[in-house]
N, C-alpha and C. Protein backbone atom coordinates (compact mmCIF):
# COMPACT_ATOMS: atom_id res chain seq x y z
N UNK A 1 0.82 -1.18 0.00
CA UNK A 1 0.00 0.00 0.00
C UNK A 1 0.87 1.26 0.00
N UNK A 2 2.17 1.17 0.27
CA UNK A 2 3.13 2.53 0.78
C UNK A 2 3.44 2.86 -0.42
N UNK A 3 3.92 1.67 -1.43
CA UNK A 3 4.03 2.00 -3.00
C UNK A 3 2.80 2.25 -3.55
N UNK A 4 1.78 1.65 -3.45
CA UNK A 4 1.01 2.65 -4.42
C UNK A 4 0.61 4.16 -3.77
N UNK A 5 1.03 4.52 -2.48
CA UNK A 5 0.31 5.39 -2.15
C UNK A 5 1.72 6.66 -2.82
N UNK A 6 2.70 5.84 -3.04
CA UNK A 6 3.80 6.61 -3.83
C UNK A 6 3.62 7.30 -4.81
N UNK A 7 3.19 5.55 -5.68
CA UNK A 7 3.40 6.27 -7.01
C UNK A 7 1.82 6.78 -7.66
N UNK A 8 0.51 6.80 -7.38
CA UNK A 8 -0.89 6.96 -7.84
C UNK A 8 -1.67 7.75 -6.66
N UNK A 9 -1.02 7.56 -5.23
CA UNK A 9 -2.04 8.71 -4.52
C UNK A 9 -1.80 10.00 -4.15
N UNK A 10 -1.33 10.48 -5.35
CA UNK A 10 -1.62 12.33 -5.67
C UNK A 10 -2.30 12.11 -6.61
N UNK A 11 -3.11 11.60 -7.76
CA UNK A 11 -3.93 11.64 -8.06
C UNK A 11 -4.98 10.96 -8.44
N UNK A 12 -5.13 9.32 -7.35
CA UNK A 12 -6.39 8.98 -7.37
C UNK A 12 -6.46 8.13 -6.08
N UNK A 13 -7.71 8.13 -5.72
CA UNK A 13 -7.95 7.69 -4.52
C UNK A 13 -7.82 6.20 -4.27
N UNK A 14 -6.93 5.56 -3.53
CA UNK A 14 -6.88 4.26 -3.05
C UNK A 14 -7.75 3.59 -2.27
N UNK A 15 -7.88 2.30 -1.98
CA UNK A 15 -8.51 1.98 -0.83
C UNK A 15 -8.44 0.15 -0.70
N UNK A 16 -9.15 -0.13 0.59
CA UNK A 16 -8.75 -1.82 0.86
C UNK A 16 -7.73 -2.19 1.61
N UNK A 17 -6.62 -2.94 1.28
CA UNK A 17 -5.78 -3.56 1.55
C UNK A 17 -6.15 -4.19 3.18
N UNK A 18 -7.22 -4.48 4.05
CA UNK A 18 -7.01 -4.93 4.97
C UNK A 18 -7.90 -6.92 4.63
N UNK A 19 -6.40 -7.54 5.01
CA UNK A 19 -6.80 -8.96 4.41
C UNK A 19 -8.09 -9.67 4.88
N UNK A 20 -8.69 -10.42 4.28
CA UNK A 20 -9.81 -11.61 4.89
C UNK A 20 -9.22 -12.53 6.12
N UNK A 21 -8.06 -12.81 6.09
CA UNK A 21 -7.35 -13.40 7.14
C UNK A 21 -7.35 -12.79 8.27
N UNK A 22 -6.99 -11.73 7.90
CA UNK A 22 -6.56 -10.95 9.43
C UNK A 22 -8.18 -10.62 10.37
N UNK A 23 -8.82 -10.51 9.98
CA UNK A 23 -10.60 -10.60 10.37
C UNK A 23 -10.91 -11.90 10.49
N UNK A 24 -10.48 -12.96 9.93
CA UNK A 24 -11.05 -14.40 10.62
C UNK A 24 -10.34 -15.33 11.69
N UNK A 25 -8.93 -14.36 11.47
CA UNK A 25 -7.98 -15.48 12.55
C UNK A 25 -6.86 -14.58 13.81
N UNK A 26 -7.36 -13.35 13.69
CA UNK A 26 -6.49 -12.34 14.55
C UNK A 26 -7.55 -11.93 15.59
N UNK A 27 -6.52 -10.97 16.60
CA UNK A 27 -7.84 -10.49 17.52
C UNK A 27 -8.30 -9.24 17.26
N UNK A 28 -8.72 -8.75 17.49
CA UNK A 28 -9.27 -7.29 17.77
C UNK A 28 -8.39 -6.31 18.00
N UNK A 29 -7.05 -6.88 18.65
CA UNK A 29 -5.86 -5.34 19.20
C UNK A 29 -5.15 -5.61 17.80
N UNK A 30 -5.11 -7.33 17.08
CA UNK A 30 -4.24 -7.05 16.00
C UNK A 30 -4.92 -6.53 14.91
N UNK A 31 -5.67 -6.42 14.74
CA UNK A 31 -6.85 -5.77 13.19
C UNK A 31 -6.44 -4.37 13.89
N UNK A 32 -6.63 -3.72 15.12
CA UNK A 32 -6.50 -2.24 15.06
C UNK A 32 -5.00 -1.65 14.87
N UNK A 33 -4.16 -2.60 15.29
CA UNK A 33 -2.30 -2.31 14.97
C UNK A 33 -2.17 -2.63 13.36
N UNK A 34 -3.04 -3.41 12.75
CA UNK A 34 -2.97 -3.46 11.33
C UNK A 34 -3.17 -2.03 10.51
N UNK A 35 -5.11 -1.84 10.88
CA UNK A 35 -5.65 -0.66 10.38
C UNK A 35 -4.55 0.52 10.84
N UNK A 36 -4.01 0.44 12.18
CA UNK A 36 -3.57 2.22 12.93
C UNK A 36 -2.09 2.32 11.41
N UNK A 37 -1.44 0.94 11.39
CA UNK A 37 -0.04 1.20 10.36
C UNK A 37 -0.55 1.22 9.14
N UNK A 38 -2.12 1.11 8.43
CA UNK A 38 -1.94 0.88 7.47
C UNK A 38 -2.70 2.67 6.56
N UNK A 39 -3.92 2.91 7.77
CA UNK A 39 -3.78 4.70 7.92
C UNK A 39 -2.91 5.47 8.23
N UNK A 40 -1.66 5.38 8.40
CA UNK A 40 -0.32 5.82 8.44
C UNK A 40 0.13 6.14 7.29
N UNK A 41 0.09 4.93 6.86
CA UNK A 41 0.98 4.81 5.81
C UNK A 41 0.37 4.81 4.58
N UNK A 42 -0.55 5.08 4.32
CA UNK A 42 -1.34 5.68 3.33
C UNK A 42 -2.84 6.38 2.97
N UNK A 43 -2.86 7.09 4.36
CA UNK A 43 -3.43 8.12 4.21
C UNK A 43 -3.11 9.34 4.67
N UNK A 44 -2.17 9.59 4.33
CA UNK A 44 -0.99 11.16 4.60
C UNK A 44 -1.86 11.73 3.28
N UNK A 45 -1.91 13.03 3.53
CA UNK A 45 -2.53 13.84 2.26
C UNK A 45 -3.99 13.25 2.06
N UNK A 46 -4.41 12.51 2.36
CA UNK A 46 -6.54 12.45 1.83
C UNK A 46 -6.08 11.33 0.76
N UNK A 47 -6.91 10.85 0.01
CA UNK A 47 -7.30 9.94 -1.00
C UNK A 47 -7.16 8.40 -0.35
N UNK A 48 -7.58 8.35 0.48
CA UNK A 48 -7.35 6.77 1.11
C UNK A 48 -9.08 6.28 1.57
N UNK A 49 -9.55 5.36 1.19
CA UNK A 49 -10.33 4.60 1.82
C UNK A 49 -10.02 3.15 2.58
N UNK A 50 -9.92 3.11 3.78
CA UNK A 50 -9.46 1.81 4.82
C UNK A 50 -11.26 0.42 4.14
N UNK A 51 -10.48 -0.66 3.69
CA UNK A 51 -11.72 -1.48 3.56
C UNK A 51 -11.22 -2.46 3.38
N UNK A 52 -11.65 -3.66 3.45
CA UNK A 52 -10.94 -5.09 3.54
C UNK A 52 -10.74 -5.46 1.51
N UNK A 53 -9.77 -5.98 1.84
CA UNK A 53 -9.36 -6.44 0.39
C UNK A 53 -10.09 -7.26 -0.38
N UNK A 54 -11.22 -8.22 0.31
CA UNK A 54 -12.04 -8.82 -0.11
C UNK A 54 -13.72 -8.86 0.18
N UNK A 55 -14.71 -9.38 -0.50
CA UNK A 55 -15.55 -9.51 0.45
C UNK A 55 -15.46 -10.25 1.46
N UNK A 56 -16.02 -10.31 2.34
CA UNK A 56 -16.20 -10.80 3.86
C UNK A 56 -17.71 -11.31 4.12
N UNK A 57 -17.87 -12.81 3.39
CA UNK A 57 -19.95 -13.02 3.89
C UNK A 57 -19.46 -13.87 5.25
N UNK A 58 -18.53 -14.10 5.96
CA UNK A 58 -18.31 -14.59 6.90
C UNK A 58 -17.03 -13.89 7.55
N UNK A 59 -17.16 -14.24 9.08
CA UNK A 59 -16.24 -13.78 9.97
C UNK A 59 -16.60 -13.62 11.01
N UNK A 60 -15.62 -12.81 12.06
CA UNK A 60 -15.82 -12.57 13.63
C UNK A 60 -16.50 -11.25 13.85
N UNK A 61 -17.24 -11.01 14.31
CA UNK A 61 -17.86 -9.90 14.38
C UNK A 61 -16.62 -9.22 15.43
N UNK A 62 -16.28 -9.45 16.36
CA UNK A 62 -15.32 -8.83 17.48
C UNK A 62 -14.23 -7.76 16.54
N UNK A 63 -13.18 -9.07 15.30
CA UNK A 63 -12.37 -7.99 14.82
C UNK A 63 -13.11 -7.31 13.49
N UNK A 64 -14.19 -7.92 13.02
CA UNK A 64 -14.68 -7.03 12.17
C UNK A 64 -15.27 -5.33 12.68
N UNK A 65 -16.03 -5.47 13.94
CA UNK A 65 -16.33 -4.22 14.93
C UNK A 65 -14.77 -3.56 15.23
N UNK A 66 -14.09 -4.12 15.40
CA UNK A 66 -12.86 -3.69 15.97
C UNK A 66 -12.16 -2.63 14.88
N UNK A 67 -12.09 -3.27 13.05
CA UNK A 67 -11.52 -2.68 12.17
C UNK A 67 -12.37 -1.34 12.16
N UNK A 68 -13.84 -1.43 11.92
CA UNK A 68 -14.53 -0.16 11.85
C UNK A 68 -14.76 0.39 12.96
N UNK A 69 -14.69 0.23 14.38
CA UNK A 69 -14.64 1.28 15.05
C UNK A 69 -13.62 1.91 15.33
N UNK A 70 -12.53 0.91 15.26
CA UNK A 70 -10.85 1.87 15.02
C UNK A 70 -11.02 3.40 13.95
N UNK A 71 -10.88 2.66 12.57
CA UNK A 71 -11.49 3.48 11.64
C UNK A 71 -11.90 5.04 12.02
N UNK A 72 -13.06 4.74 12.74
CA UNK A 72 -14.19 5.90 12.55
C UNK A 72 -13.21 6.56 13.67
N UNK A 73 -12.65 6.00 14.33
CA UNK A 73 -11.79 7.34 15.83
C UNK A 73 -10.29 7.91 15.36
N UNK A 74 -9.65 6.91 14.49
CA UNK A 74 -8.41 7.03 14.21
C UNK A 74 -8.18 7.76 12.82
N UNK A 75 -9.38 6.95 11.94
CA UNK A 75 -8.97 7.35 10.77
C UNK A 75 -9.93 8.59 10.01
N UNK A 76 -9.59 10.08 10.82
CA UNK A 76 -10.54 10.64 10.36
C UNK A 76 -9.30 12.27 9.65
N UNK A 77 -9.80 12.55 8.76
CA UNK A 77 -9.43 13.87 8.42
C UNK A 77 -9.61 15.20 9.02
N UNK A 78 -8.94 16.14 8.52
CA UNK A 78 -9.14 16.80 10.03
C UNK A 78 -9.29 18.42 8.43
């Protein structure tokens, strides 16, 4: 995500990269140390949307709640 946010996010908006794995087999503190490095690191300057890389018709609700309420506190523009 750090390379594309290199070379394409000055002029178009990215988004995703958070895996199906990491929501079915991690906990809740690791989905938010995922999301906190991965809004770091590519959403400096705006054009970033945080969203899982795949669909998701199954999973844990704990780190799925966990990715989006991180999200909404951490990953906001100012």
């Amino acid at each position: 995500m750090a390379r594309a946010k290199e070379l394409i996010g000055h002029t178009l908006c990215i988004g995703g990269n958070v895996p199906a794995g990491l929501i079915l087999t991690r906990t809740p503190e690791e989905v938010k140390a995922y999301c906190k490095n991965l809004i770091d690191v590519a959403a400096k300057g705006g054009g970033f949307i945080l969203s899982t890389g795949t669909a998701i018709d199954e999973g844990k609700a704990d780190t799925l709640h966990a990715m989006i309420d991180f999200t909404k506190e951490y990953g906001v523009y100012a």
